[in-house]
PDB file of N, CA and C in Angstrom:
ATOM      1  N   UNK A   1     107.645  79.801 151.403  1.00  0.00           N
ATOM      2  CA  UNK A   1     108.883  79.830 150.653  1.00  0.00           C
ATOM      3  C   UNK A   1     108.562  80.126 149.182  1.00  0.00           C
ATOM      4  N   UNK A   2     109.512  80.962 148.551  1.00  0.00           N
ATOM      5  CA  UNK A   2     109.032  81.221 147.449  1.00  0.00           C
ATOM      6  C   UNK A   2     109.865  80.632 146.453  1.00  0.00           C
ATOM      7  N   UNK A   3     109.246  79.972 145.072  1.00  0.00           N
ATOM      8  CA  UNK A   3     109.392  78.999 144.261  1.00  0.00           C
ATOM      9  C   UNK A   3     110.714  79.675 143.266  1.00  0.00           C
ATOM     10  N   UNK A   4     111.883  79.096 143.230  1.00  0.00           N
ATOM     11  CA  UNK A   4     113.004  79.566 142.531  1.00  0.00           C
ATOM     12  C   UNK A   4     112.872  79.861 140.800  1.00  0.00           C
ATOM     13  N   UNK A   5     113.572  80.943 140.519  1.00  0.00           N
ATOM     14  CA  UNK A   5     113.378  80.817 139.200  1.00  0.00           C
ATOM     15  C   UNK A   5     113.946  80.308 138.251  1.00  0.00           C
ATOM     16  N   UNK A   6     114.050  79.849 136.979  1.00  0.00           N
ATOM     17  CA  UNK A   6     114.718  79.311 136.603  1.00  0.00           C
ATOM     18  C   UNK A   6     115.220  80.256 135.301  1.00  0.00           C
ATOM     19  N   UNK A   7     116.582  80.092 134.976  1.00  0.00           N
ATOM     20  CA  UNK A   7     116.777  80.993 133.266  1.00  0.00           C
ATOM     21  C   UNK A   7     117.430  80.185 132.523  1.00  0.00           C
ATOM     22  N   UNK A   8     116.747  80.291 131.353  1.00  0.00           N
ATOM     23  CA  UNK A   8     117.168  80.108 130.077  1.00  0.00           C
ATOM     24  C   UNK A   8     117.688  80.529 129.259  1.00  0.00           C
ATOM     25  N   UNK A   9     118.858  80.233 128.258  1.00  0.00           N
ATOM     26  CA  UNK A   9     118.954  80.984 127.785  1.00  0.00           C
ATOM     27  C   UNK A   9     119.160  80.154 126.162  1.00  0.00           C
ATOM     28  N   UNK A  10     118.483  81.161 125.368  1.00  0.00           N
ATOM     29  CA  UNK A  10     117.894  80.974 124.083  1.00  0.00           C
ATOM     30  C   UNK A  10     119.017  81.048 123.056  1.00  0.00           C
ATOM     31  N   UNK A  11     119.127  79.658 122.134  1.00  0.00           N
ATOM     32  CA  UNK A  11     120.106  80.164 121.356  1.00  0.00           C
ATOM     33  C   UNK A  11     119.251  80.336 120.118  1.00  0.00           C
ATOM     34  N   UNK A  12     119.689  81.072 119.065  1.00  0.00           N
ATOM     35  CA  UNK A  12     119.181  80.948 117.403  1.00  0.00           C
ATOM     36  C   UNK A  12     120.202  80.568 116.834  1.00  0.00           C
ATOM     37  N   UNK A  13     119.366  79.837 115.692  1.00  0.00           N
ATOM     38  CA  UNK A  13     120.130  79.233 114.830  1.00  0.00           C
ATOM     39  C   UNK A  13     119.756  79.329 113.361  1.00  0.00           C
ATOM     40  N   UNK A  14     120.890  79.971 112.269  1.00  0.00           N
ATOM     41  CA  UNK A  14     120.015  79.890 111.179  1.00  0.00           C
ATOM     42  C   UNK A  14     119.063  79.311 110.681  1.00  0.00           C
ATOM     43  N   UNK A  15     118.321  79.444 109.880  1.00  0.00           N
ATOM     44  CA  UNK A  15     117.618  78.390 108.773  1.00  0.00           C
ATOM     45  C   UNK A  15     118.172  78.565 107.547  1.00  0.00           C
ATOM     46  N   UNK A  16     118.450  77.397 107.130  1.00  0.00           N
ATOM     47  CA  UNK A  16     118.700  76.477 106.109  1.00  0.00           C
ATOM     48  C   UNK A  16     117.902  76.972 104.690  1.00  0.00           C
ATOM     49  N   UNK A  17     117.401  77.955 104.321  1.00  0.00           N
ATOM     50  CA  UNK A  17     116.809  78.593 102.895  1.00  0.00           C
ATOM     51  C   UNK A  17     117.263  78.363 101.939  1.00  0.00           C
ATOM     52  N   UNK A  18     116.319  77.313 100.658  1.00  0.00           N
ATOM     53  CA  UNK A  18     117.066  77.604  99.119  1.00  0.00           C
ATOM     54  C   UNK A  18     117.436  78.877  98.285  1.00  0.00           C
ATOM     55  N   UNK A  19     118.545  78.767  97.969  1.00  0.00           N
ATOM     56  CA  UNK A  19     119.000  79.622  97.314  1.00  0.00           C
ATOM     57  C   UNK A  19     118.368  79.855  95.877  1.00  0.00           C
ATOM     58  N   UNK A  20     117.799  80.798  95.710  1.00  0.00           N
ATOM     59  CA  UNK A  20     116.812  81.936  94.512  1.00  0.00           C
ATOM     60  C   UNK A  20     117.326  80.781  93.403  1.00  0.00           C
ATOM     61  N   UNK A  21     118.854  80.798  92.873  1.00  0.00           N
ATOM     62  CA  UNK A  21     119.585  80.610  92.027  1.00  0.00           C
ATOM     63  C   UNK A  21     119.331  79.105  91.530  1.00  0.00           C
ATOM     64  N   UNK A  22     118.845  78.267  92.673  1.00  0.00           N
ATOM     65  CA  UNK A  22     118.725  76.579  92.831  1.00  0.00           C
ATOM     66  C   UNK A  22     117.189  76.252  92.557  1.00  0.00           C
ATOM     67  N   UNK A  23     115.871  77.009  92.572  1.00  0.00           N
ATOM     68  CA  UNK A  23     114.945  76.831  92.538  1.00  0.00           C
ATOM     69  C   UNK A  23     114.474  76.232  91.105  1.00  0.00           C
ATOM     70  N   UNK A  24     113.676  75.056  90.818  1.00  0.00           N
ATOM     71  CA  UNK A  24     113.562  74.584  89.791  1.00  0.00           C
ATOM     72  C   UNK A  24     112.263  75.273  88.692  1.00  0.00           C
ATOM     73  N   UNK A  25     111.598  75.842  89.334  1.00  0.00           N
ATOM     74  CA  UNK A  25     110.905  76.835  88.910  1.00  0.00           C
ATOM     75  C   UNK A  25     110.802  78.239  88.945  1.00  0.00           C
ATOM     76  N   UNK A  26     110.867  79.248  88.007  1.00  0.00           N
ATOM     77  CA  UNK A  26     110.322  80.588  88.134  1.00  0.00           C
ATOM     78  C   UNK A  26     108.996  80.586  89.298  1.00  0.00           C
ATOM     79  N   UNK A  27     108.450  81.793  89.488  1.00  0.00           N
ATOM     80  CA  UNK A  27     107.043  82.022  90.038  1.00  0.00           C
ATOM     81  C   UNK A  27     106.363  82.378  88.799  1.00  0.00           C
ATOM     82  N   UNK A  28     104.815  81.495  89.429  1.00  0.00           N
ATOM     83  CA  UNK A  28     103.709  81.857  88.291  1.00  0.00           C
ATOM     84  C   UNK A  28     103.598  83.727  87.933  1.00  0.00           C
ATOM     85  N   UNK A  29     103.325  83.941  86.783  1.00  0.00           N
ATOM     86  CA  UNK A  29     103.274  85.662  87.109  1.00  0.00           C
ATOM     87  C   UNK A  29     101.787  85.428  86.806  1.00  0.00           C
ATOM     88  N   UNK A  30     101.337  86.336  87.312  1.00  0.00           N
ATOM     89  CA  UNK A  30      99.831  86.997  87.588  1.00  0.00           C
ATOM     90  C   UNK A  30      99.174  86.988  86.355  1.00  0.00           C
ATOM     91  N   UNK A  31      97.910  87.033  85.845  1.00  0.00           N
ATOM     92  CA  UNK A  31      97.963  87.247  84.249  1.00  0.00           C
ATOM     93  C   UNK A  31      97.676  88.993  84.780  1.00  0.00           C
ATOM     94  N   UNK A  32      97.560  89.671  83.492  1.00  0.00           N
ATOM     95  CA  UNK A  32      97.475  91.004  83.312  1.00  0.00           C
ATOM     96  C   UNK A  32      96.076  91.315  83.621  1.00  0.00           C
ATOM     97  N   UNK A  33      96.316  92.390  84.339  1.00  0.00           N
ATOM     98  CA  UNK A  33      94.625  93.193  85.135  1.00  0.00           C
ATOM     99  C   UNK A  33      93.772  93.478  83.440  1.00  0.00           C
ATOM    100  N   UNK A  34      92.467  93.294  83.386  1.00  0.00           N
ATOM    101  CA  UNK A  34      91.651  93.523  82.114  1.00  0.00           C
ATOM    102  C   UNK A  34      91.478  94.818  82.369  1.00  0.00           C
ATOM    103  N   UNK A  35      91.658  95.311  81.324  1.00  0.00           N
ATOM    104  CA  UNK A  35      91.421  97.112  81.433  1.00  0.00           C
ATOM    105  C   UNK A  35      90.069  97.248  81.444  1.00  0.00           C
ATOM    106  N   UNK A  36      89.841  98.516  82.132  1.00  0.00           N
ATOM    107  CA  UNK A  36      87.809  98.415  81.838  1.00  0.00           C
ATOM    108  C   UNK A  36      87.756 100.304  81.966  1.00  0.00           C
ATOM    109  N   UNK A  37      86.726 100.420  81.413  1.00  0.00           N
ATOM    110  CA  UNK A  37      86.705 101.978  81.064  1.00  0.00           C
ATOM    111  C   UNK A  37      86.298 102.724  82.596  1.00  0.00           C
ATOM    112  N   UNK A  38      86.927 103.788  82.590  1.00  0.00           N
ATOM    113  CA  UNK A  38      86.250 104.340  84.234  1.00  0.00           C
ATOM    114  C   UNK A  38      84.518 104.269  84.168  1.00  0.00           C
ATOM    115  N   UNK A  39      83.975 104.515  82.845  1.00  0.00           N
ATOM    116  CA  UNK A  39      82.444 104.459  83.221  1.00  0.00           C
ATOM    117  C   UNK A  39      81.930 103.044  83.815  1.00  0.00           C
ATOM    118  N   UNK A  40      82.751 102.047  83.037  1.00  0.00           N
ATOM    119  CA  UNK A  40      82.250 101.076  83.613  1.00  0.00           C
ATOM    120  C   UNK A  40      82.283 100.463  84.758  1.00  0.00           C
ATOM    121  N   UNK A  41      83.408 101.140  85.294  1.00  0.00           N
ATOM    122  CA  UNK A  41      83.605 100.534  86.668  1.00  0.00           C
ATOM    123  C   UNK A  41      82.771 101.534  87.551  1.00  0.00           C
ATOM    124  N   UNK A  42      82.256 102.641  87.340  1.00  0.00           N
ATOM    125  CA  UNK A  42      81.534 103.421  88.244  1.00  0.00           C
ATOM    126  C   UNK A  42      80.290 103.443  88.379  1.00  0.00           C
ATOM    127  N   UNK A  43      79.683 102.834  86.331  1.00  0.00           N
ATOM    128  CA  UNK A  43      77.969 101.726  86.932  1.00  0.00           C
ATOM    129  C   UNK A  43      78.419 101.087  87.587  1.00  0.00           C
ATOM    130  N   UNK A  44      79.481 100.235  87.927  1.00  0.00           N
ATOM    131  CA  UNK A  44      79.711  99.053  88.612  1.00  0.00           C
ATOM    132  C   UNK A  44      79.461  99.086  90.131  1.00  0.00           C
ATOM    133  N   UNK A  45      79.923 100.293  90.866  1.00  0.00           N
ATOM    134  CA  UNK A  45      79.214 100.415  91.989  1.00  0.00           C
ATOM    135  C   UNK A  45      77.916 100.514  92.282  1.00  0.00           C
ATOM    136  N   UNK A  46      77.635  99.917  93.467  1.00  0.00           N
ATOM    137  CA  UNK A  46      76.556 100.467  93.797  1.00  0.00           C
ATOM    138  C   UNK A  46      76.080 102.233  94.099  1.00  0.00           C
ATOM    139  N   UNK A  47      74.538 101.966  94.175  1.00  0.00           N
ATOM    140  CA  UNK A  47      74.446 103.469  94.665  1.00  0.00           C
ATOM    141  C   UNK A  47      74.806 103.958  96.174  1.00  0.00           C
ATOM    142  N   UNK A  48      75.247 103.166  97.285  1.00  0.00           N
ATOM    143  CA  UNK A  48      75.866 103.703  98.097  1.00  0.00           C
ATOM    144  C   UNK A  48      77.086 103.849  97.810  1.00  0.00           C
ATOM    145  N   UNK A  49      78.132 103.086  97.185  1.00  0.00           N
ATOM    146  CA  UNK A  49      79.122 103.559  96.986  1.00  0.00           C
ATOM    147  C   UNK A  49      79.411 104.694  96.395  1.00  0.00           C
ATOM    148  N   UNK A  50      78.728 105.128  95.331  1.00  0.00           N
ATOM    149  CA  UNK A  50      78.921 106.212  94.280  1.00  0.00           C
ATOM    150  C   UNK A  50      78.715 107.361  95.389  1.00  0.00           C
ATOM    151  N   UNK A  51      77.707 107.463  96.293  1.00  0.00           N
ATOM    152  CA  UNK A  51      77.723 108.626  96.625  1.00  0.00           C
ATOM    153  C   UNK A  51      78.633 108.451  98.109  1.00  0.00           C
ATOM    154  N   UNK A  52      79.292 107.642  98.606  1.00  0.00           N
ATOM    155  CA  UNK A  52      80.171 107.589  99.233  1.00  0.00           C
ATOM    156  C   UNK A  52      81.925 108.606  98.712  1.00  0.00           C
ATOM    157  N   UNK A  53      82.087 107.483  97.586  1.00  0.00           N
ATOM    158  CA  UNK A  53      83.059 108.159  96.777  1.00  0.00           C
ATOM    159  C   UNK A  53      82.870 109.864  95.913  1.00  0.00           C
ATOM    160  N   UNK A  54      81.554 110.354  96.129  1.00  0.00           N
ATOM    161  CA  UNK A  54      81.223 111.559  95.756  1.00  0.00           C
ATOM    162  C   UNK A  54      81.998 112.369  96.615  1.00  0.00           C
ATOM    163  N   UNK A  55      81.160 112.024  98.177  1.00  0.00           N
ATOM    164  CA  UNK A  55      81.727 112.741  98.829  1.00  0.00           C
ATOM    165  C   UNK A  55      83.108 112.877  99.584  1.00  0.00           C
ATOM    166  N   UNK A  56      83.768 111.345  99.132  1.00  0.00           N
ATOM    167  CA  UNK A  56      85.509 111.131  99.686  1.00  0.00           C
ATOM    168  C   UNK A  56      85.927 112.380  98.471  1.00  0.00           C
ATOM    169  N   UNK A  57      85.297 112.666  97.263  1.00  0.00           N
ATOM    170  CA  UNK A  57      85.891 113.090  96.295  1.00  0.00           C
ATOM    171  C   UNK A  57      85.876 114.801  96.669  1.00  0.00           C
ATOM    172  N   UNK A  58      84.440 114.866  96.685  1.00  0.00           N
ATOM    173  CA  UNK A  58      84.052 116.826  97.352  1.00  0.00           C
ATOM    174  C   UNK A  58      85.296 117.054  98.689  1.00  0.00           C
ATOM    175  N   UNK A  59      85.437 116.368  99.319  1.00  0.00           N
ATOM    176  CA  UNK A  59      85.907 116.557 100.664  1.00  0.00           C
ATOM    177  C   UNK A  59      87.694 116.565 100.295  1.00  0.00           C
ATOM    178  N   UNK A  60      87.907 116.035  99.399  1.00  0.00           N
ATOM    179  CA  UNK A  60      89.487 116.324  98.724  1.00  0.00           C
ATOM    180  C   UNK A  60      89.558 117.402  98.451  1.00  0.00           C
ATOM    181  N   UNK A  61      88.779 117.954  97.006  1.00  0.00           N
ATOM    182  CA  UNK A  61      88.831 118.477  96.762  1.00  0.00           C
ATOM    183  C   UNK A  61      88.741 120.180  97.106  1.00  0.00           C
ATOM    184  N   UNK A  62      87.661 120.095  98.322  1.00  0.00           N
ATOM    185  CA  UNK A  62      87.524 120.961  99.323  1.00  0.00           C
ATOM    186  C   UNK A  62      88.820 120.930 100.079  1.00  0.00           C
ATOM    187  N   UNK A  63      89.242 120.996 100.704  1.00  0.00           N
ATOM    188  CA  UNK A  63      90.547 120.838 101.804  1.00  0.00           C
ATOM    189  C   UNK A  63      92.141 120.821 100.477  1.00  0.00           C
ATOM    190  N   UNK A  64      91.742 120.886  99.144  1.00  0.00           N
ATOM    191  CA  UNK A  64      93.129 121.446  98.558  1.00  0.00           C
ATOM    192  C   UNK A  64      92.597 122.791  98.360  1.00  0.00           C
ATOM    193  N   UNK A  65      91.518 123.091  97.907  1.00  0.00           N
ATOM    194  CA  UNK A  65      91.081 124.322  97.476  1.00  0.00           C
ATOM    195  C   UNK A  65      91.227 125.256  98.718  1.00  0.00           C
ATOM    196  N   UNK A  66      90.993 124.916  99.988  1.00  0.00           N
ATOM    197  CA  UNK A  66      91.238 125.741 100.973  1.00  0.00           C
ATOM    198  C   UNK A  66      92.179 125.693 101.911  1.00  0.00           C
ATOM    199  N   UNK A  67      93.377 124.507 101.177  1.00  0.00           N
ATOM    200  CA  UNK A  67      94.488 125.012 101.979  1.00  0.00           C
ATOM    201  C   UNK A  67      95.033 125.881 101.596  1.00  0.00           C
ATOM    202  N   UNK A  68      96.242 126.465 102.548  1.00  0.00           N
ATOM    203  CA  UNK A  68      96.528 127.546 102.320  1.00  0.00           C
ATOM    204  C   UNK A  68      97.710 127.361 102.134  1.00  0.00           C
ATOM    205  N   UNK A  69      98.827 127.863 101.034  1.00  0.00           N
ATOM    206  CA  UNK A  69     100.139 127.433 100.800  1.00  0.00           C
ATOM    207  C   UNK A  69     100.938 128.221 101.988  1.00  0.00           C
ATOM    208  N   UNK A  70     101.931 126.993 102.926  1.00  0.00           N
ATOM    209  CA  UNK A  70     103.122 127.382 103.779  1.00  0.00           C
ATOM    210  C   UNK A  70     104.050 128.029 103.295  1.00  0.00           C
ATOM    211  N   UNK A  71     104.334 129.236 104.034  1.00  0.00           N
ATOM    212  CA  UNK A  71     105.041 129.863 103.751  1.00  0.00           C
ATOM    213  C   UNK A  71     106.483 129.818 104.748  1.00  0.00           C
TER     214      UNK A  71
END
């Protein structure tokens, strides 16, 4: 004999969320990113990265240079 099934059925129900307007605090803001010169951030890699990003860079630059504009 085979075992009956049973159904359910699912209700939802809102949730209850404070309203933006009621919150007793702002959000912290982020402090500001420190600017740093492109040289420095590119000693900053390592030497696999640099020549990683060499070649993400050749390989862009290759594939605009030889696409071909749709006509």
């Amino acid at each position: 004999m085979l075992p009956q099934r049973a159904y359910v059925t699912l209700r939802h129900q809102p949730l209850d969320l404070p309203l933006p307007e009621l919150a007793p605090f702002p959000p912290p803001l982020s402090p500001a990113p420190v600017p740093i010169h492109p040289h420095q951030l590119w000693t900053s890699l390592s030497a696999t990265m640099q020549t990683q990003a060499r070649q993400t860079i050749l390989h862009i630059l290759q594939e605009i240079f030889h696409d071909e504009p749709s006509s």
